[in-house]
Protein backbone atom coordinates (compact mmCIF):
# COMPACT_ATOMS: atom_id res chain seq x y z
CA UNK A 1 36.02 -14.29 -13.63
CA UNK A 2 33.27 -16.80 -12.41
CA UNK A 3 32.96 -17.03 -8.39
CA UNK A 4 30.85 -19.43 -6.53
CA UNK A 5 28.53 -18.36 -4.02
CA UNK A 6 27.08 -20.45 -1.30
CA UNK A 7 23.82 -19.72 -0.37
CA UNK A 8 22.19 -21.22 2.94
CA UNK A 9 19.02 -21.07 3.88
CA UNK A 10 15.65 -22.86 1.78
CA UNK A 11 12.50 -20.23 2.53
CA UNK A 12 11.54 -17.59 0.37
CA UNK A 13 14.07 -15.18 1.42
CA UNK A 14 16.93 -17.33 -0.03
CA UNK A 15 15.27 -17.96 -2.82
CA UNK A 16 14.78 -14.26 -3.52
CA UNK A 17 18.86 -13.86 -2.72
CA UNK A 18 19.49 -17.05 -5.70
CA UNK A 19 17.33 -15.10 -7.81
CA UNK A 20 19.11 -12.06 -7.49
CA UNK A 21 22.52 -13.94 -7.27
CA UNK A 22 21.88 -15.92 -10.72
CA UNK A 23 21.12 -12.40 -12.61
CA UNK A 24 24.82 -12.21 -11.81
CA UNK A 25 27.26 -13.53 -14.95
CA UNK A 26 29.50 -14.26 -12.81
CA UNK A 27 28.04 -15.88 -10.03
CA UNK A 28 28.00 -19.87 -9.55
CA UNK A 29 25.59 -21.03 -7.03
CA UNK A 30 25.62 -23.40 -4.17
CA UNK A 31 22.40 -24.21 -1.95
CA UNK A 32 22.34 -25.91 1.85
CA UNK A 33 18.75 -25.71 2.84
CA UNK A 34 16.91 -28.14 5.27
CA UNK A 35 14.27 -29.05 2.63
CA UNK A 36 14.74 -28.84 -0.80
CA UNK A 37 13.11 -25.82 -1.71
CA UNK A 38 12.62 -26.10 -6.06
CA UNK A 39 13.51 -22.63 -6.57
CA UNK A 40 16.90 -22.51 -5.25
CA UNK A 41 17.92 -25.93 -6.43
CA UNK A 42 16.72 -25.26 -9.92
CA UNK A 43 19.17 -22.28 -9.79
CA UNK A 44 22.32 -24.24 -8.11
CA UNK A 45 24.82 -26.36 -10.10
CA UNK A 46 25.15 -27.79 -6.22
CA UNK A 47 22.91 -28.42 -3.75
CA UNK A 48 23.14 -30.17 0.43
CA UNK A 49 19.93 -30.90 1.99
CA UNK A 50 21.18 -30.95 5.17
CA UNK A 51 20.02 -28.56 8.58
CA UNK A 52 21.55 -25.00 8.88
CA UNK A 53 22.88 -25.77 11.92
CA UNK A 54 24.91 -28.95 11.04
CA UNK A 55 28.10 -26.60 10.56
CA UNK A 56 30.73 -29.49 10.39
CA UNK A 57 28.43 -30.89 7.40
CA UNK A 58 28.07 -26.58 5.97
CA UNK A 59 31.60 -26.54 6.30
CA UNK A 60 32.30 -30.23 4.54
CA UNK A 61 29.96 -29.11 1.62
CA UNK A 62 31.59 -25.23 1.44
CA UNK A 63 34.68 -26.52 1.12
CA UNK A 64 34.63 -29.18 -0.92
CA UNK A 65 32.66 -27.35 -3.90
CA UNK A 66 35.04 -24.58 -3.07
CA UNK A 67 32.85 -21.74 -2.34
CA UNK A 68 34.21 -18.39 -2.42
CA UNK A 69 31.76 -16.78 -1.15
CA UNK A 70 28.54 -17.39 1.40
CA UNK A 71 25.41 -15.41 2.06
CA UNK A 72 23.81 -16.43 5.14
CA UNK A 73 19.63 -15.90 5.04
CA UNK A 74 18.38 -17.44 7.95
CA UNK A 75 19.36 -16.05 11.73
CA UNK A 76 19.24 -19.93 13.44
CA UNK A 77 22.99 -20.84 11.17
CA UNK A 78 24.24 -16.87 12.50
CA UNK A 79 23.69 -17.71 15.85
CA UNK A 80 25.06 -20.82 15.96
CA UNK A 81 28.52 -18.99 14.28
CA UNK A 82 28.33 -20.19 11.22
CA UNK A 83 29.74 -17.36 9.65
CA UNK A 84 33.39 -17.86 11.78
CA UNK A 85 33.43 -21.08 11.14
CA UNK A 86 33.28 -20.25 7.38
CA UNK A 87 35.91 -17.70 8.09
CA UNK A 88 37.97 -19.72 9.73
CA UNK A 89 38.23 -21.94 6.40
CA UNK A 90 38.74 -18.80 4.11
CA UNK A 91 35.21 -18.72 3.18
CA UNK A 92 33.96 -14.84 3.79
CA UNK A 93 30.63 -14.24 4.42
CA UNK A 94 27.48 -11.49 3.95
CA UNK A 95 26.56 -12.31 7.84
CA UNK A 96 27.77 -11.21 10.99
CA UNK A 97 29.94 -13.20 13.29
CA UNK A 98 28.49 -15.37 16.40
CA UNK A 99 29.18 -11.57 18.90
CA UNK A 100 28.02 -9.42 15.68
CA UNK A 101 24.56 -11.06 15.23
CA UNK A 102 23.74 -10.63 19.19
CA UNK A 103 21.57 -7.19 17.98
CA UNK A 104 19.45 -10.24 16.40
CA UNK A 105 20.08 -13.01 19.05
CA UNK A 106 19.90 -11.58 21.84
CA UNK A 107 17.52 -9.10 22.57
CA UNK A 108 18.84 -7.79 26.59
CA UNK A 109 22.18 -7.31 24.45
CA UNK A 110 20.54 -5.02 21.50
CA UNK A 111 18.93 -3.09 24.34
CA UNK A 112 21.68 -2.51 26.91
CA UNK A 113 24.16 -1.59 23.90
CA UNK A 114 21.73 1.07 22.88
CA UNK A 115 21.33 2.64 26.08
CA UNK A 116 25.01 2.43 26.92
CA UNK A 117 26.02 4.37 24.08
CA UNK A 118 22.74 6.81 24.00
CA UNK A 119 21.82 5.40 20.46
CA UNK A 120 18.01 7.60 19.93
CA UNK A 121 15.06 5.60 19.34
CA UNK A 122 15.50 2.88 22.22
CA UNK A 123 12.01 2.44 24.64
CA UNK A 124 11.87 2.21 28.28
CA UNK A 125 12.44 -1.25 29.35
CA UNK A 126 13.73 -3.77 32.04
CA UNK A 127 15.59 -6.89 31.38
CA UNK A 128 14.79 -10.06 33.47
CA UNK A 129 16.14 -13.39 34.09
CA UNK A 130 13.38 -14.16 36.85
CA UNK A 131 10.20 -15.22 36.69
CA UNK A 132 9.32 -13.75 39.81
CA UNK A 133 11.14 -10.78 39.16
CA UNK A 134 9.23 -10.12 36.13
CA UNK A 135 5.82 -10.57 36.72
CA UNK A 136 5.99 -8.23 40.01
CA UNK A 137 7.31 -5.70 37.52
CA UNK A 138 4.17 -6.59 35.38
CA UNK A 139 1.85 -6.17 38.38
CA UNK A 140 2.99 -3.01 39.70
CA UNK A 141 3.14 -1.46 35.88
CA UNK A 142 1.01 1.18 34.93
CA UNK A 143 -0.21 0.67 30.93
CA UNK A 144 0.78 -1.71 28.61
CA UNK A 145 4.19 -3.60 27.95
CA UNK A 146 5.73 -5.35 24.84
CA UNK A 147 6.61 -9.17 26.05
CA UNK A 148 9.98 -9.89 24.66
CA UNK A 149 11.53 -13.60 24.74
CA UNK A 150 15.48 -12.62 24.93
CA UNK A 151 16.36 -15.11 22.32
CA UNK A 152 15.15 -15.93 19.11
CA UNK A 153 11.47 -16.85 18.20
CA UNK A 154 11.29 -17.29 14.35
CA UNK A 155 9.27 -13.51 14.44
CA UNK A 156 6.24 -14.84 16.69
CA UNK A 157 7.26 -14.75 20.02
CA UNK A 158 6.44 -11.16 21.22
CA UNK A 159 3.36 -10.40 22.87
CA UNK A 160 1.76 -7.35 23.43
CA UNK A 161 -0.09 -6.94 27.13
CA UNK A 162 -3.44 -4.58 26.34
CA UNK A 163 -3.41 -6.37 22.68
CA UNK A 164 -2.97 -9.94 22.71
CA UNK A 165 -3.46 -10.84 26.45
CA UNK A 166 -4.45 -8.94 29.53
CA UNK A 167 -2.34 -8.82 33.07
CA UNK A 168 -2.78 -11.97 33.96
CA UNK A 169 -2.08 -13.48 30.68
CA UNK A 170 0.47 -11.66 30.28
CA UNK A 171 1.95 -13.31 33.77
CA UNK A 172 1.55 -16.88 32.58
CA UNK A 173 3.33 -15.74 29.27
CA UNK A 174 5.92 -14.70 31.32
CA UNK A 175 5.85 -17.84 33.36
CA UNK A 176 5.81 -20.16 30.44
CA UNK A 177 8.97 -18.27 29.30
CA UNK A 178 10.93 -19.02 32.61
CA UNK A 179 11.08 -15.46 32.85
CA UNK A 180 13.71 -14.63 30.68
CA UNK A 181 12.32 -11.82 28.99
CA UNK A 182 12.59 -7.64 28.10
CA UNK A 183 9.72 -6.00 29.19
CA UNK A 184 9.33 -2.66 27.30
CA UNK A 185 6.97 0.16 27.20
CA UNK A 186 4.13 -0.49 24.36
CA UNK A 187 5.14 1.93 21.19
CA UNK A 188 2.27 2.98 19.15
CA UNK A 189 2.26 3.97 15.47
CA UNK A 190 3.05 2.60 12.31
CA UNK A 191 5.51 -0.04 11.85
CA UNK A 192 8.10 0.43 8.72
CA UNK A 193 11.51 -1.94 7.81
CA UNK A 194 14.46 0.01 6.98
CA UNK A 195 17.12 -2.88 5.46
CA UNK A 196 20.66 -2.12 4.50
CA UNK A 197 23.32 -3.58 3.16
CA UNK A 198 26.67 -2.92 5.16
CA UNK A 199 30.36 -4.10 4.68
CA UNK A 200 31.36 -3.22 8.42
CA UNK A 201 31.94 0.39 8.34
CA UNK A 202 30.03 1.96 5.03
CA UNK A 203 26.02 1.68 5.22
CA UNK A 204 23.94 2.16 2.05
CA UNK A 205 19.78 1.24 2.47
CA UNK A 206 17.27 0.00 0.38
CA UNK A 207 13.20 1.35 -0.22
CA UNK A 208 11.11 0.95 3.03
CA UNK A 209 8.80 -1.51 3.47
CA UNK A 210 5.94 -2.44 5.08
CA UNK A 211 5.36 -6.40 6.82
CA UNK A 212 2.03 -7.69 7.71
CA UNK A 213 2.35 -9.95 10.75
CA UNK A 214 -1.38 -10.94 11.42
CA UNK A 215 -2.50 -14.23 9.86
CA UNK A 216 -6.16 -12.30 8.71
CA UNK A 217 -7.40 -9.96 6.50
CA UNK A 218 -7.95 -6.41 8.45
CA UNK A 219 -4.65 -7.19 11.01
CA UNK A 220 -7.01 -9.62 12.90
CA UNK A 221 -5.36 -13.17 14.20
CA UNK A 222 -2.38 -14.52 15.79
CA UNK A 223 0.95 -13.09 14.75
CA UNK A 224 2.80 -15.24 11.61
CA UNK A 225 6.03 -14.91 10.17
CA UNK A 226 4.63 -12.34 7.57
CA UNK A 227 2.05 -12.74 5.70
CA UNK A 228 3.37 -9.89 2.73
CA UNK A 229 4.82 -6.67 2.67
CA UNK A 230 5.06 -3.79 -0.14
CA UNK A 231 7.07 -0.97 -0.85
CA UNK A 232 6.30 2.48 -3.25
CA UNK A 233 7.98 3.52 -6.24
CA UNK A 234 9.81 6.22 -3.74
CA UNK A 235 11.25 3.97 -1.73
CA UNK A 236 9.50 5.55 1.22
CA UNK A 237 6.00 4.71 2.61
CA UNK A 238 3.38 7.85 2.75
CA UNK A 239 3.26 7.81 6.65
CA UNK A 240 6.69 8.44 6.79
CA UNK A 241 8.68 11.47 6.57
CA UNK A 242 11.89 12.41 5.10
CA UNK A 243 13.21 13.03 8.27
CA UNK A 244 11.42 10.29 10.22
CA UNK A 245 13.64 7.79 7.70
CA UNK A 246 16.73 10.04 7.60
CA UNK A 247 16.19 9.45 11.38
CA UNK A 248 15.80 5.82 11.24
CA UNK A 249 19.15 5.87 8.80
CA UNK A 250 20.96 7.74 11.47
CA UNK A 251 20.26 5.04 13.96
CA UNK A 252 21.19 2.29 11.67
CA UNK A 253 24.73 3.78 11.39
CA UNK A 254 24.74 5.19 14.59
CA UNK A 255 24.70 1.01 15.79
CA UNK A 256 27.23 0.08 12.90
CA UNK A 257 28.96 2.48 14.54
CA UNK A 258 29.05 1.69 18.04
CA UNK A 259 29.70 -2.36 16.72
CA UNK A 260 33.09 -1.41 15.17
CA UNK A 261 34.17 0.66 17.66
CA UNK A 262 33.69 -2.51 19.78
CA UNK A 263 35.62 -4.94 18.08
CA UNK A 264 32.85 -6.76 16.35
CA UNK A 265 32.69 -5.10 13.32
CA UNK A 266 29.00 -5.68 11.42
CA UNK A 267 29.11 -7.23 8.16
CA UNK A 268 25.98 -8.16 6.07
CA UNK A 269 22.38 -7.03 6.16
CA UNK A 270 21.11 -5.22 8.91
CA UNK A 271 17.43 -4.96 9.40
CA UNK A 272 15.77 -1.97 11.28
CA UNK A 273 12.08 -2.73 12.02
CA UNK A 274 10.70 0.41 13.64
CA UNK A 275 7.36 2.10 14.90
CA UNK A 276 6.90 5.78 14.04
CA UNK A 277 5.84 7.24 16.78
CA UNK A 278 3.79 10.54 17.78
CA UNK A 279 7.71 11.51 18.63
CA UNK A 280 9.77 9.93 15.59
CA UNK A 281 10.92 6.39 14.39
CA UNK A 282 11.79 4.27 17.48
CA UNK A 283 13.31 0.72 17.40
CA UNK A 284 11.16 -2.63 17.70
CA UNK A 285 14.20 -4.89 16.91
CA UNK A 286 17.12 -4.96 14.86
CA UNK A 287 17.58 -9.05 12.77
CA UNK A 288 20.85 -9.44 11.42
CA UNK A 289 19.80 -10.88 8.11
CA UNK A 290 17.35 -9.83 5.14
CA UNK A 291 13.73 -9.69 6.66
CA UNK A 292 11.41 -12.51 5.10
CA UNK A 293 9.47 -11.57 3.35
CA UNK A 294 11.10 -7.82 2.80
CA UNK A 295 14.07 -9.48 1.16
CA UNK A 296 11.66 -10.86 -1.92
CA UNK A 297 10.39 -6.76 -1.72
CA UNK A 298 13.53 -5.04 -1.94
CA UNK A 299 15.74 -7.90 -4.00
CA UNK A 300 12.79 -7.91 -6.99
CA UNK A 301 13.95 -4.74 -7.21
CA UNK A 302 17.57 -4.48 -7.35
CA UNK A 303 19.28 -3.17 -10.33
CA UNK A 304 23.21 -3.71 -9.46
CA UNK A 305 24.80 -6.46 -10.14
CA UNK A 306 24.50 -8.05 -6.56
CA UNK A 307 27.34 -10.73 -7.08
CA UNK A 308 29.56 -7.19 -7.01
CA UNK A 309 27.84 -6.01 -3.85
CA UNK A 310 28.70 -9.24 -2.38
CA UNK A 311 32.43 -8.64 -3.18
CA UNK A 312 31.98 -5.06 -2.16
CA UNK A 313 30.88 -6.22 1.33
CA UNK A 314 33.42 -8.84 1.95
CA UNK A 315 36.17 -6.08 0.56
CA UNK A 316 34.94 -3.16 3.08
CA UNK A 317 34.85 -0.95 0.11
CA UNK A 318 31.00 -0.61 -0.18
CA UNK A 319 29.23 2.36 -1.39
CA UNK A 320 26.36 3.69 -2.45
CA UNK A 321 27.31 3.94 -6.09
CA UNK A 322 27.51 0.21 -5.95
CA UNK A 323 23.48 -0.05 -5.14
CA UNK A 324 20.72 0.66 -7.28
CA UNK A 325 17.21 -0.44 -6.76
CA UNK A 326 14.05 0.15 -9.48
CA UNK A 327 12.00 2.91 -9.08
CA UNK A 328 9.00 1.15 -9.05
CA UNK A 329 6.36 -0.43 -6.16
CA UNK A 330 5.83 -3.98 -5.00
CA UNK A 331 3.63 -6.22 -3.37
CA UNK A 332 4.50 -9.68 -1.66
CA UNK A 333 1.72 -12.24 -1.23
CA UNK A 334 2.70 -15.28 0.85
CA UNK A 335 -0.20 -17.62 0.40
CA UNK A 336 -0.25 -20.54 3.37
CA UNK A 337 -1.74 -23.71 4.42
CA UNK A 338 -5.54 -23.99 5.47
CA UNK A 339 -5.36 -23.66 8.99
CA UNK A 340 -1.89 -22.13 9.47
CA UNK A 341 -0.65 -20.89 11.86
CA UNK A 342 -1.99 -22.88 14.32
CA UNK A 343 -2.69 -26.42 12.47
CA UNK A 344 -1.72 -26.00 8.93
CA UNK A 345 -2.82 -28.51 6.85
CA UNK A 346 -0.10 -30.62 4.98
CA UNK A 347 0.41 -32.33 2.01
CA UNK A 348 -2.10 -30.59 -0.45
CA UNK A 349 -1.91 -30.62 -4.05
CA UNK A 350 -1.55 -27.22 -5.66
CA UNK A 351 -1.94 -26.14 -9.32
CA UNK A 352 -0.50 -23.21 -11.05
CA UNK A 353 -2.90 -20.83 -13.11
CA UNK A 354 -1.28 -19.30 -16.17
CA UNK A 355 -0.11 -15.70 -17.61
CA UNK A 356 0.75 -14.21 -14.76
CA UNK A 357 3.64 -11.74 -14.14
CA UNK A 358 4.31 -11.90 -10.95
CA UNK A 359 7.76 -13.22 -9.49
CA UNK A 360 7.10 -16.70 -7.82
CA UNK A 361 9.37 -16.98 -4.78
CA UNK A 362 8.99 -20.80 -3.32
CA UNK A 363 9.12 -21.14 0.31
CA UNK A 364 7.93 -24.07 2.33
CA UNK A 365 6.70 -26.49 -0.51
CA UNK A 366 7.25 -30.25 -1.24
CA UNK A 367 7.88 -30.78 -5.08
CA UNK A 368 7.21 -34.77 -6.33
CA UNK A 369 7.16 -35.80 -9.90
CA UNK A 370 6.03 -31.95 -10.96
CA UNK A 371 3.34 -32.06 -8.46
CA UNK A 372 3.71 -29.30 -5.55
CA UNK A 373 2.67 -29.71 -2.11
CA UNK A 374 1.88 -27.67 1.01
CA UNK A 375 4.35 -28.26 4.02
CA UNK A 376 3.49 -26.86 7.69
CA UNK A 377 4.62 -23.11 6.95
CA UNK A 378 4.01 -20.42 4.53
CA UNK A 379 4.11 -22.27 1.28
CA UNK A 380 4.97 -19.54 -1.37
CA UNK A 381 4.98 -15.78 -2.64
CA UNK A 382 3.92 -13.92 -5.16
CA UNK A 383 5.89 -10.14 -6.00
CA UNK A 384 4.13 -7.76 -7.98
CA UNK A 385 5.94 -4.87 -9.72
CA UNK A 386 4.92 -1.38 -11.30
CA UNK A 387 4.63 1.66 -11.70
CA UNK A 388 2.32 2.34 -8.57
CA UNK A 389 1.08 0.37 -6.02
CA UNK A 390 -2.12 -0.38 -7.33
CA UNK A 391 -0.72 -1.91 -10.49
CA UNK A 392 1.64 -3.91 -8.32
CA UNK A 393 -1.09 -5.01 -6.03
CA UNK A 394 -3.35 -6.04 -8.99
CA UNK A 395 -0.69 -8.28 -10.43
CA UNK A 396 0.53 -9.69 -6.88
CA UNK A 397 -3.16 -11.12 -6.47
CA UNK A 398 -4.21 -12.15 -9.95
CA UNK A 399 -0.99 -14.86 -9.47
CA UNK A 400 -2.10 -15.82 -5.93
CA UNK A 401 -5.62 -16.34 -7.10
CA UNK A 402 -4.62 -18.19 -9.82
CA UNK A 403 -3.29 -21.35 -7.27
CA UNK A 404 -6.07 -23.50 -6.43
CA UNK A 405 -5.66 -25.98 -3.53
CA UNK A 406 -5.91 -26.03 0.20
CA UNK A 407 -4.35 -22.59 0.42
CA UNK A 408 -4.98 -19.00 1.13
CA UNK A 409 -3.80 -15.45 1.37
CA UNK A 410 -4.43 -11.87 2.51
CA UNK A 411 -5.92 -9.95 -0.59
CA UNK A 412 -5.73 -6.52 1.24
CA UNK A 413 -2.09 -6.65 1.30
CA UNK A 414 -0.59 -3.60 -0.77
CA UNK A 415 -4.70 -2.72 -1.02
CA UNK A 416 -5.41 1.00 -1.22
CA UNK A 417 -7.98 0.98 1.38
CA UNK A 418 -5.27 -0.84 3.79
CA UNK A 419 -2.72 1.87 3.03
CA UNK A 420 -5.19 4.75 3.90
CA UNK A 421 -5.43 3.65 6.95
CA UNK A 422 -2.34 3.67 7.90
CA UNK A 423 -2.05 7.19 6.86
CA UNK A 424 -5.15 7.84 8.71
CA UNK A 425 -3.57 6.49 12.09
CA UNK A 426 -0.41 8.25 11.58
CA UNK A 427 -2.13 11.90 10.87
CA UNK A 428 -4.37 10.85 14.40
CA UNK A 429 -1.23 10.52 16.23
CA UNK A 430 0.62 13.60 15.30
C-alpha cells in the first residue's frame, strides 16, 4: 500500500531524507522547500516552492496532495509549530510539537529542564535576560565561558570567550545580543553527534559522527554550518569509549524520558551533540531534527526500509529491530562558495567531473537550463562510503575535486592525519 510522504525542508539534509525516502516502494513524495533544490524535486511527483514558515500555504499544499505523512528537516518550520498544525489536519509528523522542540529552540529551557530533573552531562551555567546582568557576570568570571544566544542561530551563533573573542569582546557580543543569552562554563574535548530516531517513548541511535564547524582546513576560521562530517565502519569514533557513548545514550533517553513524563511527549529525531570530556560525554546542545550535514552521514547508510520507520514513529511502536544501518565508514564534503561564510560569491557556473561514486546531496544551488549555480550558502555534498575511512575519504574528495568553478572545500575532512589528532587530544586529556 503506497503512502505519500511530505517532505519540508530544501538543503542537503532533506535531500538526504528524499533519498532515503524514495528507496522506499512504497513511499510517494512531496517537497515544500524555499528554493527549489534539484535533488528533491527530481525525486517528488509534487513539489511547493514556498517558505517553511508559510504554514497556512504548508498546510494548503499537505492537504490538498493528501499527504499522509510529513518529515520535518529544518528547525525554523518546528518552531514555528508546524508539526501541530499538521496534526491538527490529520497529518502526523517525524518532528516534535511547538513545546517538544524547545530542547532545540530554546536553549534557557534545554538547560533548566536538565538541571531540574538531575539529567548527567549538563555544564555550569547562568541564564540571562539582561544585558547588564550578563556582562557583570562576564567580568567577575574566572576562565572562559561558552556565549549562547537563547534562540536559534542556524548553528553559528555561539561564541567561545578565550577562543573566538577575549573579555571585552565577549561583552559587546553580549551587548549586540540584548543580553539574552546562557553563559556556560567552556567544555574541552572532543566533540561527537549521537542522532536517534525516537517515536515518543522507545529510542534506537544511529553510528556517531563527527561535524567540522570551521570554514578552513586545520579547524582555523569563523564557525559555518558544517563544513563535513564522517563516521567509522563501527559506528563509534576512536576517541570514544563504549561507555562514554553508552553514557551519551543514557542521557538521550534519560531527556525522552523526562519529556513524556511532562506531557510533551518527543517524537522524531533527536540530536545529541556532545564534548567528551576529561570526565565523560557532556551536552553542547540537543536540535530537534537530523543534524546537517550528519543526516547525509548516517541516512547514506541506512539499510531499513525508512518509509517503515516513519510509520513506526508515528505508531509509537518503534524498535530497534526496525533500524539497521551499513557497517561501513563515510565522509561528507560540503564544498561552498568562494568567499563564504562571510561574502560568498553567487551565481557561479559549476561543472560536474565524471566516474565518481560518491552520493551527490544538493544543497544551496540554482539549477537553469542544466547549468548549476552557486547560491549564498553551502552549495553541495559529496558522501563517500567503504570499508574504512580512508577508502571513504578517498572517494568523498576525488567527487569534490572533480567540480570546477568558483567553489571550494576542506580536503582534510575524514583525513587520517585529522583523525589522529583527535585521538591525540583525547589521550592528553585523560
Amino acid at each position: 500500500m503506497t503512502m505519500k510522504v511530505l517532505v519540508i525542508g530544501g538543503g542537503g539534509r532533506e535531500h538526504a531524507i528524499a533519498r532515503a525516502l524514495s528507496l522506499s516502494e512504497e513511499v510517494i513524495l512531496l517537497s515544500v522547500m524555499a528554493k527549489r533544490n534539484p535533488g528533491i524535486a527530481s525525486l517528488s511527483s509534487d513539489v511547493l516552492i514556498e517558505k517553511e514558515t508559510s504554514i497556512p500555504s504548508v498546510l494548503k499544499f499537505a492537504v490538498s496532495r493528501g499527504a499522509d505523512y510529513a518529515v520535518i528537516g529544518p528547525e525554523a518550520p518546528l518552531e514555528a509549530g508546524i508539526v501541530d498544525r499538521l496534526e491538527e489536519r490529520g497529518i502526523p509528523c517525524v518532528g516534535p510539537t511547538l513545546k517538544a522542540a524547545l530542547l532545540e529552540t530554546d536553549k534557557a529551557f534545554c538547560r533548566e529542564m536538565m538541571q531540574r530533573h538531575g539529567i548527567p552531562g549538563c555544564p555550569h551555567y547562568r541564564t540571562f535576560y539582561s544585558s547588564g546582568d550578563a556582562i557583570g557576570f562576564i567580568r567577575d568570571y574566572e576562565g572562559d565561558l561558552a556565549i549562547k544566544p537563547i534562540g536559534l542561530t542556524g548553528g553559528k551563533g555561539v561564541r567561545i570567550m578565550g577562543e573566538h573573542m577575549d573579555r571585552e569582546g565577549a561583552v559587546a557580543y553580549v551587548r549586540s545580543l540584548g543580553g539574552n543569552v546562557v553563559l556556560e562554563e567552556r567544555l574541552v574535548g572532543e566533540e561527537f553527534t549521537l542522532q536517534a530516531f525516537v517515536d515518543g517513548k522507545h529510542i534506537v541511535p544511529m553510528p556517531l559522527v563527527q561535524d567540522h564547524k570551521r570554514a578552513f582546513e586545520g579547524d582555523q576560521g569563523p564557525n559555518t554550518g558544517g563544513m563535513g562530517a564522517y563516521s567509522m565502519p563501527d559506528h563509534s569514533l576512536p576517541f570514544v569509549t563504549d561507555a562514554d557513548r553508552g553514557h551519551a545514550f543514557d542521557i538521550m533517553k534519560e531527556v525522552v524520558k523526562v519529556m513524556e513524563s511532562a506531557g510533551t511527549p518527543y517524537r522524531g529525531v533527536l540530536y545529541g551533540q556532545f564534548m567528551n570530556t576529561a570526565e565523560g560525554p557532556m551536552v553542547i546542545e540537543f536540535n530537534a531534527r537530523f543534524g546537517d550535514p550528519e543526516a547525509m552521514n548516517v541516512l547514506s547508510l541506512l539499510e531499513s526500509d525508512f518509509g517503515s520507520i516513519v510509520t513506526k514513529i508515528v505508531s509509537g511502536s518503534l524498535s530497534g529491530n526496525d533500524v539497521r544501518f551499513a557497517r561501513k565508514a563515510t565522509v561528507c564534503k560540503y564544498l561552498v562558495p568562494d568567499g563564504y561564510p562571510e561574502t560568498p560569491r553567487t551565481g557561479e557556473p559549476l561543472t560536474f567531473g565524471t566516474g565518481t561514486e560518491a552520493l551527490l546531496y544538493y544543497a544551496n544551488v540554482e539549477e537553469k537550463d542544466g547549468v548549476f549555480y552557486t547560491q549564498t550558502s553551502r552549495t553541495l555534498a559529496f558522501v563517500g562510503i567503504g570499508d574504512s575511512l580512508n577508502k571513504a575519504e578517498e572517494s568523498a574528495e576525488k567527487a569534490a575535486k572533480s567540480v570546477r568553478g568558483r567553489v571550494r572545500h576542506r580536503s582534510d575532512i575524514g583525513t587520517r592525519a585529522l583523525l589522529e589528532k583527535r585521538i591525540s587530544h583525547m589521550k592528553e586529556l585523560r
